[in-house]
PDB file of N, CA and C in Angstrom:
ATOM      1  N   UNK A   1       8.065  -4.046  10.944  1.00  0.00           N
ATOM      2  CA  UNK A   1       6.657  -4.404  11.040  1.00  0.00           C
ATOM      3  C   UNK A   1       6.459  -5.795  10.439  1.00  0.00           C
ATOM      4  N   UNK A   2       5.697  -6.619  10.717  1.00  0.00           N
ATOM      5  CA  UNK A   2       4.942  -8.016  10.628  1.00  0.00           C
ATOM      6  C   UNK A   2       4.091  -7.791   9.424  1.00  0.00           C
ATOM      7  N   UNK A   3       3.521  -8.983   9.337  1.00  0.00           N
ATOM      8  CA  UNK A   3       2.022  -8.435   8.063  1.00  0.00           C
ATOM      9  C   UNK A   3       0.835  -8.657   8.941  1.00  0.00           C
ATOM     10  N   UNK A   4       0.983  -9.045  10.364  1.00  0.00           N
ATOM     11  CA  UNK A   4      -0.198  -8.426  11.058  1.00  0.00           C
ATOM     12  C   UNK A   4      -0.177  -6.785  11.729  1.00  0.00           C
ATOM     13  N   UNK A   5       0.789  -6.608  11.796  1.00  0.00           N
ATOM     14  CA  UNK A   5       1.252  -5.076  11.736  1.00  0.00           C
ATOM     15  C   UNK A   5       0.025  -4.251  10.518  1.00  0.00           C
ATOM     16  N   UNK A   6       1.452  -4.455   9.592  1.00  0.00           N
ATOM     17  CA  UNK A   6       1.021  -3.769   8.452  1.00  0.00           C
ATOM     18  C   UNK A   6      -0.744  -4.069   8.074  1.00  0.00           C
ATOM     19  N   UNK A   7      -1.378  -5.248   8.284  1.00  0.00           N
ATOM     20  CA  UNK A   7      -2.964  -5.374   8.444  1.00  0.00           C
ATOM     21  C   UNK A   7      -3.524  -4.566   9.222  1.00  0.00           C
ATOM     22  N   UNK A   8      -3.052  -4.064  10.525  1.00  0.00           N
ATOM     23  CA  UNK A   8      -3.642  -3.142  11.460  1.00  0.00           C
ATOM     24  C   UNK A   8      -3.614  -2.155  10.736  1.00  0.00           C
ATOM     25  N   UNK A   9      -2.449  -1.700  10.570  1.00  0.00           N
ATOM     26  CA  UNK A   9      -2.261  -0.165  10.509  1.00  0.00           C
ATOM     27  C   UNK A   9      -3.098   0.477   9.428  1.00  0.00           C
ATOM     28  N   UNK A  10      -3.094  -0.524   8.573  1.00  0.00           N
ATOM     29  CA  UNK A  10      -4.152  -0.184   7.051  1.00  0.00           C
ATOM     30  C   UNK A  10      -5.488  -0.268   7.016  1.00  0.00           C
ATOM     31  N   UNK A  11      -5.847  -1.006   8.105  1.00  0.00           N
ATOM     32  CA  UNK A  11      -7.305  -0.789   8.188  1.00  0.00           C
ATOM     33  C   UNK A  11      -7.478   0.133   9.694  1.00  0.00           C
ATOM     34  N   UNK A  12      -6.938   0.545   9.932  1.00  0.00           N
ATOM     35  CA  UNK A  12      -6.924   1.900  11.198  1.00  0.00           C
ATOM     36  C   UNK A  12      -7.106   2.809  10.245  1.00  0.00           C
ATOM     37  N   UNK A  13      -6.799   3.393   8.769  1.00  0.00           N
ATOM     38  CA  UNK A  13      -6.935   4.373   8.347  1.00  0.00           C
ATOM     39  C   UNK A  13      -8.428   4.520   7.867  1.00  0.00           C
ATOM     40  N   UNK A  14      -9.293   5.525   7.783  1.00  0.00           N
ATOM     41  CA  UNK A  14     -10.940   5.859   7.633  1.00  0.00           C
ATOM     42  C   UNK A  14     -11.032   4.634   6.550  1.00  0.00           C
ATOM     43  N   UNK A  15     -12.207   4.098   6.503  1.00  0.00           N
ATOM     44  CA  UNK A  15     -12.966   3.290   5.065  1.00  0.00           C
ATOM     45  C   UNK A  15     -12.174   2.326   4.449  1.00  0.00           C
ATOM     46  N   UNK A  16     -11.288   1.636   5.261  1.00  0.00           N
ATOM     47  CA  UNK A  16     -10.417   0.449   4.486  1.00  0.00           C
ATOM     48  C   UNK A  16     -11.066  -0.548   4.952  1.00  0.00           C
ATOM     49  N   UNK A  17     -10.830  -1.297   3.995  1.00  0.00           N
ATOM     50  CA  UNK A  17     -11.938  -2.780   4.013  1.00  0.00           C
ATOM     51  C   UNK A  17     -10.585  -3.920   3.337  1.00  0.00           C
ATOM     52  N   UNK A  18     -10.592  -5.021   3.950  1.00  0.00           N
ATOM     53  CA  UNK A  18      -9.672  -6.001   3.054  1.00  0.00           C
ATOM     54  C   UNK A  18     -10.642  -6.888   2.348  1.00  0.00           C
ATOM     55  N   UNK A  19      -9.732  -8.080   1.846  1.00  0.00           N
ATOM     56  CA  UNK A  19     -10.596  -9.062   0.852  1.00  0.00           C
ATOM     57  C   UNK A  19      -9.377  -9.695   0.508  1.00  0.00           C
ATOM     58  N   UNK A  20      -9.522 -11.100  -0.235  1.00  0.00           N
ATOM     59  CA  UNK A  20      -8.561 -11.882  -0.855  1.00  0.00           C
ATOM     60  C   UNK A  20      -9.085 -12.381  -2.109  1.00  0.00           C
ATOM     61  N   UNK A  21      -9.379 -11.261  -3.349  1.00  0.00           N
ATOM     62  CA  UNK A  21      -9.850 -11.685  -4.183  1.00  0.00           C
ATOM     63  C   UNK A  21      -9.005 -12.578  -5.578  1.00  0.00           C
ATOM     64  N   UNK A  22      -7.986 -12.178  -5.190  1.00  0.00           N
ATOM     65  CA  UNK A  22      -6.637 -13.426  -6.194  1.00  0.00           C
ATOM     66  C   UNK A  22      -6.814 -14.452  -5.683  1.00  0.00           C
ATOM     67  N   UNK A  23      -6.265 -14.683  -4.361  1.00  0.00           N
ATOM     68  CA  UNK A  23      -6.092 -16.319  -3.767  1.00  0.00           C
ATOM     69  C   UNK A  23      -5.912 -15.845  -2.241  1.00  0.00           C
ATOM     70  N   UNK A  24      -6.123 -17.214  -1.764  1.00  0.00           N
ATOM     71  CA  UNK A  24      -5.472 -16.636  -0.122  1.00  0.00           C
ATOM     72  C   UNK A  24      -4.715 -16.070   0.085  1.00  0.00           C
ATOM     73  N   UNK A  25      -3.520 -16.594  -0.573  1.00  0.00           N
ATOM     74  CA  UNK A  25      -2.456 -15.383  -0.826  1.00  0.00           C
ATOM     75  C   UNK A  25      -1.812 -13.937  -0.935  1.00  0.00           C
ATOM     76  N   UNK A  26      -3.223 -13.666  -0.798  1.00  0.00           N
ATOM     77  CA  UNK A  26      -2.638 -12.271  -1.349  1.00  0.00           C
ATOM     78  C   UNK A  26      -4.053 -11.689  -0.402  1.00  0.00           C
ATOM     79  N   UNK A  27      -3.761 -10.714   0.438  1.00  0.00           N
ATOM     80  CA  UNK A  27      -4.453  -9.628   1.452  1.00  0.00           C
ATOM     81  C   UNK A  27      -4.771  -8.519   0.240  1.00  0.00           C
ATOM     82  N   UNK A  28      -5.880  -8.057   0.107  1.00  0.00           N
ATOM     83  CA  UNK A  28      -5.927  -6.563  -0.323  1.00  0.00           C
ATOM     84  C   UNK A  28      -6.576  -5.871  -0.265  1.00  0.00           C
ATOM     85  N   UNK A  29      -6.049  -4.488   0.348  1.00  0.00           N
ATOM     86  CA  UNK A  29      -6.732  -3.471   1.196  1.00  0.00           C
ATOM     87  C   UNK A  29      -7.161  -2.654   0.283  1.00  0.00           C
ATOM     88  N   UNK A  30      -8.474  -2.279   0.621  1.00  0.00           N
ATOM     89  CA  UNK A  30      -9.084  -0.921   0.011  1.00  0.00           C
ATOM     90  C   UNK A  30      -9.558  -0.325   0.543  1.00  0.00           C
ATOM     91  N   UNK A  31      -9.731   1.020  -0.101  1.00  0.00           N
ATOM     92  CA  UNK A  31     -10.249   2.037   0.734  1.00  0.00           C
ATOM     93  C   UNK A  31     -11.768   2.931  -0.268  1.00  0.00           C
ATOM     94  N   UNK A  32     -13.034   2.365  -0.398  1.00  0.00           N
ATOM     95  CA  UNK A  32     -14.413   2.751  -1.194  1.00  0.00           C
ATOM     96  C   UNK A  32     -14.082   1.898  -2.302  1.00  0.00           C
ATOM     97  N   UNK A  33     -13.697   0.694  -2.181  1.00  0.00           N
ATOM     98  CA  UNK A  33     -13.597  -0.304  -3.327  1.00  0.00           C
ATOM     99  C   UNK A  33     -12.556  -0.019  -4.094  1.00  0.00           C
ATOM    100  N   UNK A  34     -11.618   0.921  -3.680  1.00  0.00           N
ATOM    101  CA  UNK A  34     -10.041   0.958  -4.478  1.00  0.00           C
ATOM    102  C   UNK A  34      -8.929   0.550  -3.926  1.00  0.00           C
ATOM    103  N   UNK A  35      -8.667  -0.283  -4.937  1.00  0.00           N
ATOM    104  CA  UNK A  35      -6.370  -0.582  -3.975  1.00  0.00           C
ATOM    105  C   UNK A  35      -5.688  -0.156  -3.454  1.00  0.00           C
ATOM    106  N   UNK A  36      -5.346   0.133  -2.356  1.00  0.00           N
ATOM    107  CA  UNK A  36      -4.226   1.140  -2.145  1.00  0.00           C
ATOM    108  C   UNK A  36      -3.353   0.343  -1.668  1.00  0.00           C
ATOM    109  N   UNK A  37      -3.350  -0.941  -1.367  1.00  0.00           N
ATOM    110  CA  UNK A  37      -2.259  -1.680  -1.126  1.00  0.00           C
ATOM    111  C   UNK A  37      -2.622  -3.473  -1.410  1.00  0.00           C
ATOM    112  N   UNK A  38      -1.095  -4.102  -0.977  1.00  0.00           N
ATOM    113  CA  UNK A  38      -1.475  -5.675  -1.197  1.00  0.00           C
ATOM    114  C   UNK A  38      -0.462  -6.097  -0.745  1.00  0.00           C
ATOM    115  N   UNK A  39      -0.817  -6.831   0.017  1.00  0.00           N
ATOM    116  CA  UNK A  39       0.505  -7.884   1.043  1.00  0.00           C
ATOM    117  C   UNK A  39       0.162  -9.428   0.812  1.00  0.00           C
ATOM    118  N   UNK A  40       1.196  -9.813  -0.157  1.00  0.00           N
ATOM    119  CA  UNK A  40       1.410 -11.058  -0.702  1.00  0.00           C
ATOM    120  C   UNK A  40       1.569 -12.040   1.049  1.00  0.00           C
ATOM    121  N   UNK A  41       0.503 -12.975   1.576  1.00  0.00           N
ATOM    122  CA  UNK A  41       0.793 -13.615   2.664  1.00  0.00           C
ATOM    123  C   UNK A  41       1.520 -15.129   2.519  1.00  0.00           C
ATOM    124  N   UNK A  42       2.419 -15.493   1.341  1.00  0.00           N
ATOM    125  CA  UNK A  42       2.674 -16.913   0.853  1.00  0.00           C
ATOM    126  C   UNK A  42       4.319 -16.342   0.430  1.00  0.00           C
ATOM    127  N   UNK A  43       4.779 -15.028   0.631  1.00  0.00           N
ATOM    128  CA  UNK A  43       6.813 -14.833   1.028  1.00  0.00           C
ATOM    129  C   UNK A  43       7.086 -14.527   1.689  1.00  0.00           C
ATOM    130  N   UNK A  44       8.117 -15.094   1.752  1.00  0.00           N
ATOM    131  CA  UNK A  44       8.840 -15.510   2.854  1.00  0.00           C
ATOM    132  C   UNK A  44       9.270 -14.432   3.499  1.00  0.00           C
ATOM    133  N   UNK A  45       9.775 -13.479   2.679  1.00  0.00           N
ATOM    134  CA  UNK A  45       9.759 -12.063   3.416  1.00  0.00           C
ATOM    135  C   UNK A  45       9.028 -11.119   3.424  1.00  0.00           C
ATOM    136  N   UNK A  46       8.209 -10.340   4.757  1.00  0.00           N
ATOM    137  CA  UNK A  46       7.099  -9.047   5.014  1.00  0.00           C
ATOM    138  C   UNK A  46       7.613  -8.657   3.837  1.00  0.00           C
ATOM    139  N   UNK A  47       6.406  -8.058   3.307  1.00  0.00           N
ATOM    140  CA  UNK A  47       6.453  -7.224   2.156  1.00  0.00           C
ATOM    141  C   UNK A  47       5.201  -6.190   1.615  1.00  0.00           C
ATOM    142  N   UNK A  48       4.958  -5.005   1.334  1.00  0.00           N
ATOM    143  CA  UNK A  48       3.263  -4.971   1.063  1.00  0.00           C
ATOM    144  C   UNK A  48       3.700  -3.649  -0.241  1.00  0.00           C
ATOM    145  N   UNK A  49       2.878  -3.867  -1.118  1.00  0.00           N
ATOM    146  CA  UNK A  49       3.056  -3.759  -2.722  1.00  0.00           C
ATOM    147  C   UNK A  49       1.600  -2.312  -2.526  1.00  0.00           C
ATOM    148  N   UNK A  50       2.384  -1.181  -2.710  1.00  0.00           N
ATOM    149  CA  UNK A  50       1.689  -0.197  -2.345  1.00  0.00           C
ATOM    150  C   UNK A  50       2.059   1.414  -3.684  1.00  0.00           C
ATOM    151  N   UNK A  51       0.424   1.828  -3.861  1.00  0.00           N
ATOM    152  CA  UNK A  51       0.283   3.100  -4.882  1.00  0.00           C
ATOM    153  C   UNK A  51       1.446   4.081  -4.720  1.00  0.00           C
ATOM    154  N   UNK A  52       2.261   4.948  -5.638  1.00  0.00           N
ATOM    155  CA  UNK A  52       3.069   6.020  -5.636  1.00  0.00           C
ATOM    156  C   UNK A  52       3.177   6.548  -6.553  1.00  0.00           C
ATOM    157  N   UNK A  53       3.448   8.014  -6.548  1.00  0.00           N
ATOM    158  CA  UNK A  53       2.857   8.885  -7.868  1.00  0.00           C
ATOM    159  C   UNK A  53       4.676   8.655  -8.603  1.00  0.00           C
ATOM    160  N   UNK A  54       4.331   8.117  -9.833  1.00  0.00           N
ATOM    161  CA  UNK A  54       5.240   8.012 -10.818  1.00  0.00           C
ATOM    162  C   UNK A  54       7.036   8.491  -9.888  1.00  0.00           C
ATOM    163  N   UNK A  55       7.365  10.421  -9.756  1.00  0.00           N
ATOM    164  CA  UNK A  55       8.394  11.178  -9.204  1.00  0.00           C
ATOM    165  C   UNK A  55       9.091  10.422  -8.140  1.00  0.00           C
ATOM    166  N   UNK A  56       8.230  10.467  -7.422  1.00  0.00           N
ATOM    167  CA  UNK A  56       8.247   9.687  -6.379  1.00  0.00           C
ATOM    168  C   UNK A  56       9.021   8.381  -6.191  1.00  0.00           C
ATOM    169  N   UNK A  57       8.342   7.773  -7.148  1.00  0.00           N
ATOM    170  CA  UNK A  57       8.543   6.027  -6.957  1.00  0.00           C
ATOM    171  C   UNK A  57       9.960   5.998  -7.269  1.00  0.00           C
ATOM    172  N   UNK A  58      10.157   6.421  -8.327  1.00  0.00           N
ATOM    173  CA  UNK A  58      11.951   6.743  -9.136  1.00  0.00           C
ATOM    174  C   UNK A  58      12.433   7.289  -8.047  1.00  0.00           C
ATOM    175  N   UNK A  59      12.192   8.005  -7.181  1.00  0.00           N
ATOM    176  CA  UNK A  59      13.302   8.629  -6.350  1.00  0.00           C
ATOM    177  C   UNK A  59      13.805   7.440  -5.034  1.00  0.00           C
ATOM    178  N   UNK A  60      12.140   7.103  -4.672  1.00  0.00           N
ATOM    179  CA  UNK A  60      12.330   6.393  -3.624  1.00  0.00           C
ATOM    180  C   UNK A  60      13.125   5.121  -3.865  1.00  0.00           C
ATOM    181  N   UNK A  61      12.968   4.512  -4.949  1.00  0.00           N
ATOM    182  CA  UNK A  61      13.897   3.661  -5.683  1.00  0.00           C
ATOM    183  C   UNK A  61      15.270   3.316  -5.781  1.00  0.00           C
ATOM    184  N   UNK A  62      15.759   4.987  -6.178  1.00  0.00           N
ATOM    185  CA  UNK A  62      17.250   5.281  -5.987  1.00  0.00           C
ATOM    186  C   UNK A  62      17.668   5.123  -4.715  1.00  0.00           C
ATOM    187  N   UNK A  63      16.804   5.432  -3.916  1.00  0.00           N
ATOM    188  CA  UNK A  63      17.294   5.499  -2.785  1.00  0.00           C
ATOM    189  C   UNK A  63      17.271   4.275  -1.789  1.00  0.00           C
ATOM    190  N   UNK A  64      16.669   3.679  -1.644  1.00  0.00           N
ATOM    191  CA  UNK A  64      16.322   3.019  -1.084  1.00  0.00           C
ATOM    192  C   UNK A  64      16.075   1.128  -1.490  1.00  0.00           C
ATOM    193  N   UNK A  65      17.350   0.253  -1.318  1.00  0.00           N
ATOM    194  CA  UNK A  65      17.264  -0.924  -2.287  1.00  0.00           C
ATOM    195  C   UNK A  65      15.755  -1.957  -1.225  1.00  0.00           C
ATOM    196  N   UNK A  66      15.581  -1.240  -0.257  1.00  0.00           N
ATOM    197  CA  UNK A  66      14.360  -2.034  -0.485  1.00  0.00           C
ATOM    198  C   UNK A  66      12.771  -1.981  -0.990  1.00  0.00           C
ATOM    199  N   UNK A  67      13.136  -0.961  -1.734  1.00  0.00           N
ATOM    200  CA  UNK A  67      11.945  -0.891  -2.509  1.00  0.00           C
ATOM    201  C   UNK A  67      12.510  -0.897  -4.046  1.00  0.00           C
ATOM    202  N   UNK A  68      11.430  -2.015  -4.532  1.00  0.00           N
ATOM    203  CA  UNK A  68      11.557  -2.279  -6.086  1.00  0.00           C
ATOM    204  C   UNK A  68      10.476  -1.706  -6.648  1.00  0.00           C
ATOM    205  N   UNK A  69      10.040  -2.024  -7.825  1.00  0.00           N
ATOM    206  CA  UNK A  69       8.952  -2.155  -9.029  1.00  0.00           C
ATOM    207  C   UNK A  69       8.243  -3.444  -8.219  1.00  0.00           C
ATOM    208  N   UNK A  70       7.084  -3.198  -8.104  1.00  0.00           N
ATOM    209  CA  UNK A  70       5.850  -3.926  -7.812  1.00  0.00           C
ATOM    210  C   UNK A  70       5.811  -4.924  -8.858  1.00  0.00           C
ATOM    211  N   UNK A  71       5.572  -6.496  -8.574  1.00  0.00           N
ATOM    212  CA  UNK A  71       5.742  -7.349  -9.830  1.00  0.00           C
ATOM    213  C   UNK A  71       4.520  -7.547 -10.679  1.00  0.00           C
ATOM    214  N   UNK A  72       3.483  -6.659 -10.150  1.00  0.00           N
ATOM    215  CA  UNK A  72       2.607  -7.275 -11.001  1.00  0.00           C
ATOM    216  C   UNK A  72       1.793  -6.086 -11.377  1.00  0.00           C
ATOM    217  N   UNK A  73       1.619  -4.993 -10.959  1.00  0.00           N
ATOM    218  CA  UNK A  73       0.820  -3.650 -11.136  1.00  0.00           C
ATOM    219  C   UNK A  73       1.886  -3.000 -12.474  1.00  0.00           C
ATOM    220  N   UNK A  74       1.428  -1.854 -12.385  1.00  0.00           N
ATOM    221  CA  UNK A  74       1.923  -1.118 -13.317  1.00  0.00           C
ATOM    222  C   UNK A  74       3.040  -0.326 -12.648  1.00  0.00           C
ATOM    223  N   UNK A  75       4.478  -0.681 -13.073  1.00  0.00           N
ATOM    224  CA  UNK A  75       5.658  -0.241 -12.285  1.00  0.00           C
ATOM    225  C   UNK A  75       5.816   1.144 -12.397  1.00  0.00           C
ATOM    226  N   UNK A  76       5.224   1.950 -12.991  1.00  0.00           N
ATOM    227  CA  UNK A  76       5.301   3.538 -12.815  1.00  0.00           C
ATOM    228  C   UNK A  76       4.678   3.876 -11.667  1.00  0.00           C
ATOM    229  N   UNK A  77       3.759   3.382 -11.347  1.00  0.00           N
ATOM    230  CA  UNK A  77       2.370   3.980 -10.096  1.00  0.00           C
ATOM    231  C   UNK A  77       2.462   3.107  -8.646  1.00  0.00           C
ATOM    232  N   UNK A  78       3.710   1.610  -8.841  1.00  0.00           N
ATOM    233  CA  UNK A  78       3.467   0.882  -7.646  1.00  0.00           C
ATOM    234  C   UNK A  78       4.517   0.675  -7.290  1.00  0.00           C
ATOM    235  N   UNK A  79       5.012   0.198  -6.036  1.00  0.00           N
ATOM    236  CA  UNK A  79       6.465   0.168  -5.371  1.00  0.00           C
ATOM    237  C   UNK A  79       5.995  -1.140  -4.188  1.00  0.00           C
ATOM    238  N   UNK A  80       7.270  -2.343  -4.719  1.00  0.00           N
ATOM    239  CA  UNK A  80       6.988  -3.493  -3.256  1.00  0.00           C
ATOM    240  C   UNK A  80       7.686  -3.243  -2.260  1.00  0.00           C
ATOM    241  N   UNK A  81       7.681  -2.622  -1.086  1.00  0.00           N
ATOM    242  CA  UNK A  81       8.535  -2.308  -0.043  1.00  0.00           C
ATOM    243  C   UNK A  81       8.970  -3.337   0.499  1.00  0.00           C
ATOM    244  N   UNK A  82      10.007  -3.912   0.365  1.00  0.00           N
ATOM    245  CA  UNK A  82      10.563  -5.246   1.097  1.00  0.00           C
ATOM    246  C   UNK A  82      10.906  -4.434   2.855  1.00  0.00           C
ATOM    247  N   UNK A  83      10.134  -5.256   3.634  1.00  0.00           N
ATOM    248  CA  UNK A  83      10.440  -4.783   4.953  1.00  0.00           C
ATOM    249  C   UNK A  83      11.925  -5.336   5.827  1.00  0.00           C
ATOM    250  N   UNK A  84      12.680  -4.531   5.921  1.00  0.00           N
ATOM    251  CA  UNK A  84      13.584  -5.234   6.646  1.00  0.00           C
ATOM    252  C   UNK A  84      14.370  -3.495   7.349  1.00  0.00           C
ATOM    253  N   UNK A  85      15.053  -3.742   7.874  1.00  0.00           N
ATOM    254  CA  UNK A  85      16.377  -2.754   9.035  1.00  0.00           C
ATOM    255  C   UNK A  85      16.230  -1.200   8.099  1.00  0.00           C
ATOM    256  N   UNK A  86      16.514  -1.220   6.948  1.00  0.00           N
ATOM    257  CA  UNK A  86      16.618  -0.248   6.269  1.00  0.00           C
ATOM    258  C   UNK A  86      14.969   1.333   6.141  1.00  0.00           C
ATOM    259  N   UNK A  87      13.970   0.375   6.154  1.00  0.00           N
ATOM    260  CA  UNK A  87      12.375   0.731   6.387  1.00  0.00           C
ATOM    261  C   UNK A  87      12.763   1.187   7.872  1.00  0.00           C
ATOM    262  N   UNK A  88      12.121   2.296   8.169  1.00  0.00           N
ATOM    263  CA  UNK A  88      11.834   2.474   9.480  1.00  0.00           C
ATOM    264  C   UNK A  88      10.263   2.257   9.417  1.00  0.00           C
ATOM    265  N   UNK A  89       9.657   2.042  10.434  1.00  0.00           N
ATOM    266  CA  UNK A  89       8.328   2.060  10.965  1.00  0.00           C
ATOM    267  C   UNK A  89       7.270   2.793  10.829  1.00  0.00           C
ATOM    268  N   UNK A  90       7.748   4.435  11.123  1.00  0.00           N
ATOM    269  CA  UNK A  90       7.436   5.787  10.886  1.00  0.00           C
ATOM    270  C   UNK A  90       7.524   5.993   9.077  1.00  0.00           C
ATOM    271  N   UNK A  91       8.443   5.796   8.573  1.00  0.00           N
ATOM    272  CA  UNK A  91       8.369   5.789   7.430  1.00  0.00           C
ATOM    273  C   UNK A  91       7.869   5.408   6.478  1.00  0.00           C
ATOM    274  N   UNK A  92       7.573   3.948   6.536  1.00  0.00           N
ATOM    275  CA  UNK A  92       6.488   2.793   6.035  1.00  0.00           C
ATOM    276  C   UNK A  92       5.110   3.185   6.507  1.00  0.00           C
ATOM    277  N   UNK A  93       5.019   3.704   7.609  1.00  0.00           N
ATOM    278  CA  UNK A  93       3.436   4.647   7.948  1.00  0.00           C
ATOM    279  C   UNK A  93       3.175   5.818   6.949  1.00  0.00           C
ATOM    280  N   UNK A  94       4.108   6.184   6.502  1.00  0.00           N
ATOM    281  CA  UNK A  94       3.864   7.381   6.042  1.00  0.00           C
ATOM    282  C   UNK A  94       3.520   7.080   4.130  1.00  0.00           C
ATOM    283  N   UNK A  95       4.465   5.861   4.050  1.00  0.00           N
ATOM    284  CA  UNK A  95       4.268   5.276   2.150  1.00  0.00           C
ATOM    285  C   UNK A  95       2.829   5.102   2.757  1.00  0.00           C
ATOM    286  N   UNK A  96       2.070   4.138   3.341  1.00  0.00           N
ATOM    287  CA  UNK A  96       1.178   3.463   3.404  1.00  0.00           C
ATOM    288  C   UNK A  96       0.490   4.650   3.348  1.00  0.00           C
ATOM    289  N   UNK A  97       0.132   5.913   3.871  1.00  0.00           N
ATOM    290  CA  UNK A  97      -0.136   7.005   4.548  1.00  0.00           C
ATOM    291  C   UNK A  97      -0.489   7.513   2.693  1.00  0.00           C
ATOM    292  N   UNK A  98       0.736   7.516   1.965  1.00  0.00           N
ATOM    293  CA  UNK A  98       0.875   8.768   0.700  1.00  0.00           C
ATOM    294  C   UNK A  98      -0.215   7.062   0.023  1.00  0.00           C
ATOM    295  N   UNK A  99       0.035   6.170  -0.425  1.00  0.00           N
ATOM    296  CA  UNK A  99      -0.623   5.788  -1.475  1.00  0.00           C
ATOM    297  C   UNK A  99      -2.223   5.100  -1.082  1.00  0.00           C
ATOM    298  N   UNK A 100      -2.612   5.540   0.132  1.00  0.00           N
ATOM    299  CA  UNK A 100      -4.113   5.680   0.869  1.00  0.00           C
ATOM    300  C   UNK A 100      -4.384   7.036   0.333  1.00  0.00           C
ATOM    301  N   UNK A 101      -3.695   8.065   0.475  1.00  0.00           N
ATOM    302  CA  UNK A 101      -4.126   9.655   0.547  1.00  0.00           C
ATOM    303  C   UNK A 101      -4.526   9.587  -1.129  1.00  0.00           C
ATOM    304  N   UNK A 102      -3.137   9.177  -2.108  1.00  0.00           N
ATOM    305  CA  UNK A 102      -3.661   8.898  -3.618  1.00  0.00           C
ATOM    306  C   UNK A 102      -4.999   8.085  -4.367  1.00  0.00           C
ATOM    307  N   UNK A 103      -5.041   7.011  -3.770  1.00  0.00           N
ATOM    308  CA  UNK A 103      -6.864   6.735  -4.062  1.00  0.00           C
ATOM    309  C   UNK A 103      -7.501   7.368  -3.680  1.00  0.00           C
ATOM    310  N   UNK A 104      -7.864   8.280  -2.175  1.00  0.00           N
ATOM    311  CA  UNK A 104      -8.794   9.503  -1.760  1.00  0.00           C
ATOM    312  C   UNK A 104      -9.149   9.809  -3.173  1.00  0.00           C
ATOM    313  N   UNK A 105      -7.905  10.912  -2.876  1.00  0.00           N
ATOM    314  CA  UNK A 105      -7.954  11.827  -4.287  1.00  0.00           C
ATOM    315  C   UNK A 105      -8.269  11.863  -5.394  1.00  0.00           C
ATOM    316  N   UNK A 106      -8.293  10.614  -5.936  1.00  0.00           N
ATOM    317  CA  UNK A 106      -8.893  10.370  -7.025  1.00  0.00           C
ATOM    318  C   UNK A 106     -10.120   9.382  -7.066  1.00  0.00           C
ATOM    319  N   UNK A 107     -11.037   9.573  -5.861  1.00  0.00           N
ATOM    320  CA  UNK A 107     -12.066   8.871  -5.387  1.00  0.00           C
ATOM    321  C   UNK A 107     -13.300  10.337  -6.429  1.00  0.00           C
ATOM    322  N   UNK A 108     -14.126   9.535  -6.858  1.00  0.00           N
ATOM    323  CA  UNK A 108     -15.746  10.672  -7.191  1.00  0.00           C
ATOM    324  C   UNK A 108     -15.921  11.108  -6.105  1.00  0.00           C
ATOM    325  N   UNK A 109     -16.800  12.309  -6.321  1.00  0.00           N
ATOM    326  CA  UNK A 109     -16.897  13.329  -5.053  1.00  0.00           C
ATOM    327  C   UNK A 109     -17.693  12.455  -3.965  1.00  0.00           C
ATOM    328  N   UNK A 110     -18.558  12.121  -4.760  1.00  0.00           N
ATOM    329  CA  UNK A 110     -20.172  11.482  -3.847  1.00  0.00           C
ATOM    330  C   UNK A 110     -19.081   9.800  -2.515  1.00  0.00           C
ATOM    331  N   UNK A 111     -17.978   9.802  -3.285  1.00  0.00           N
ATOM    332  CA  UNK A 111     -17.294   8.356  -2.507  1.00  0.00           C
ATOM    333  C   UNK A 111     -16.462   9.118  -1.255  1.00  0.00           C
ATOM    334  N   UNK A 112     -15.543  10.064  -1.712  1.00  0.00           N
ATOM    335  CA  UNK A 112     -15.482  11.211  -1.241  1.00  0.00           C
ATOM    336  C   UNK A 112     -16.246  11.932   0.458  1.00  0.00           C
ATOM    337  N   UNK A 113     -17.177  12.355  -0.194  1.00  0.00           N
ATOM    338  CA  UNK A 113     -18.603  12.351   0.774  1.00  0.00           C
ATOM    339  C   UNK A 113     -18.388  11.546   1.797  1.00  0.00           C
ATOM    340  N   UNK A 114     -19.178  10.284   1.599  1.00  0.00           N
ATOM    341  CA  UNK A 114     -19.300   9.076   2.459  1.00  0.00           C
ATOM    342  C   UNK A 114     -18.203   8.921   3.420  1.00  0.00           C
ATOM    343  N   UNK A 115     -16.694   8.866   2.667  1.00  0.00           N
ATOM    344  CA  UNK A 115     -15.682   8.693   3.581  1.00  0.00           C
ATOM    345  C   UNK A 115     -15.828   9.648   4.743  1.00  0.00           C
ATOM    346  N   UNK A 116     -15.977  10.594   4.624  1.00  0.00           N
ATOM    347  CA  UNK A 116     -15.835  11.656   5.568  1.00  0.00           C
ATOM    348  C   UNK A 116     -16.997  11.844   6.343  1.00  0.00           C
ATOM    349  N   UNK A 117     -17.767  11.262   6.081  1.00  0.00           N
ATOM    350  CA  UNK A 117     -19.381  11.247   7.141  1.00  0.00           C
ATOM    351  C   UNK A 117     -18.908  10.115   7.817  1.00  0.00           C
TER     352      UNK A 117
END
């Protein structure tokens, strides 16, 4: 995937809104005014810096050398997926997919609400 890819696909999901509130540089998607992702647009390589519950992140880690520690969030909760051969498509839908579903969840009921109307 591209980072006009990865721009589609993230705002195809209900209530995502972008913004570039760091610098041009940096895309970031939300979903009721929360992060669920950020695609640095100034490296050189696709990349988009996305939420994961702590278990998770460590596993996906081990496994997988293209995902690191997010350089600038809090490396327990965030993972930078470097996109390249190793990422499948389907798969990267599905991270993007789990750390959208994790802000839901911890959205107030009443934000909650709205999404779903």
């Amino acid at each position: 995937m591209n980072i006009e890819e990865l721009r589609e696909y993230c705002l195809s999901l209900k209530g995502t809104t972008e913004s570039f509130p760091f610098d041009e540089f940096s895309l970031v998607l939300k979903v009721q005014g929360k992060m669920f992702a950020l695609i640095p647009l100034d490296n050189p390589e696709t990349q988009i810096a996305l939420k994961c519950d702590p278990e998770r992140a460590i596993a996906l880690r081990e496994e997988f050398s293209a995902i690191v520690p997010a350089w600038h969030f809090n490396k327990k909760h965030w993972n930078t997926i470097l996109i390249d051969p190793s990422i499948s498509r389907i798969f990267l839908c599905e991270l993007i997919n789990h750390s959208y579903e994790l802000v839901v969840a911890g959205l107030p009921k009443k934000l909650k609400e709205e999404l779903n109307n």
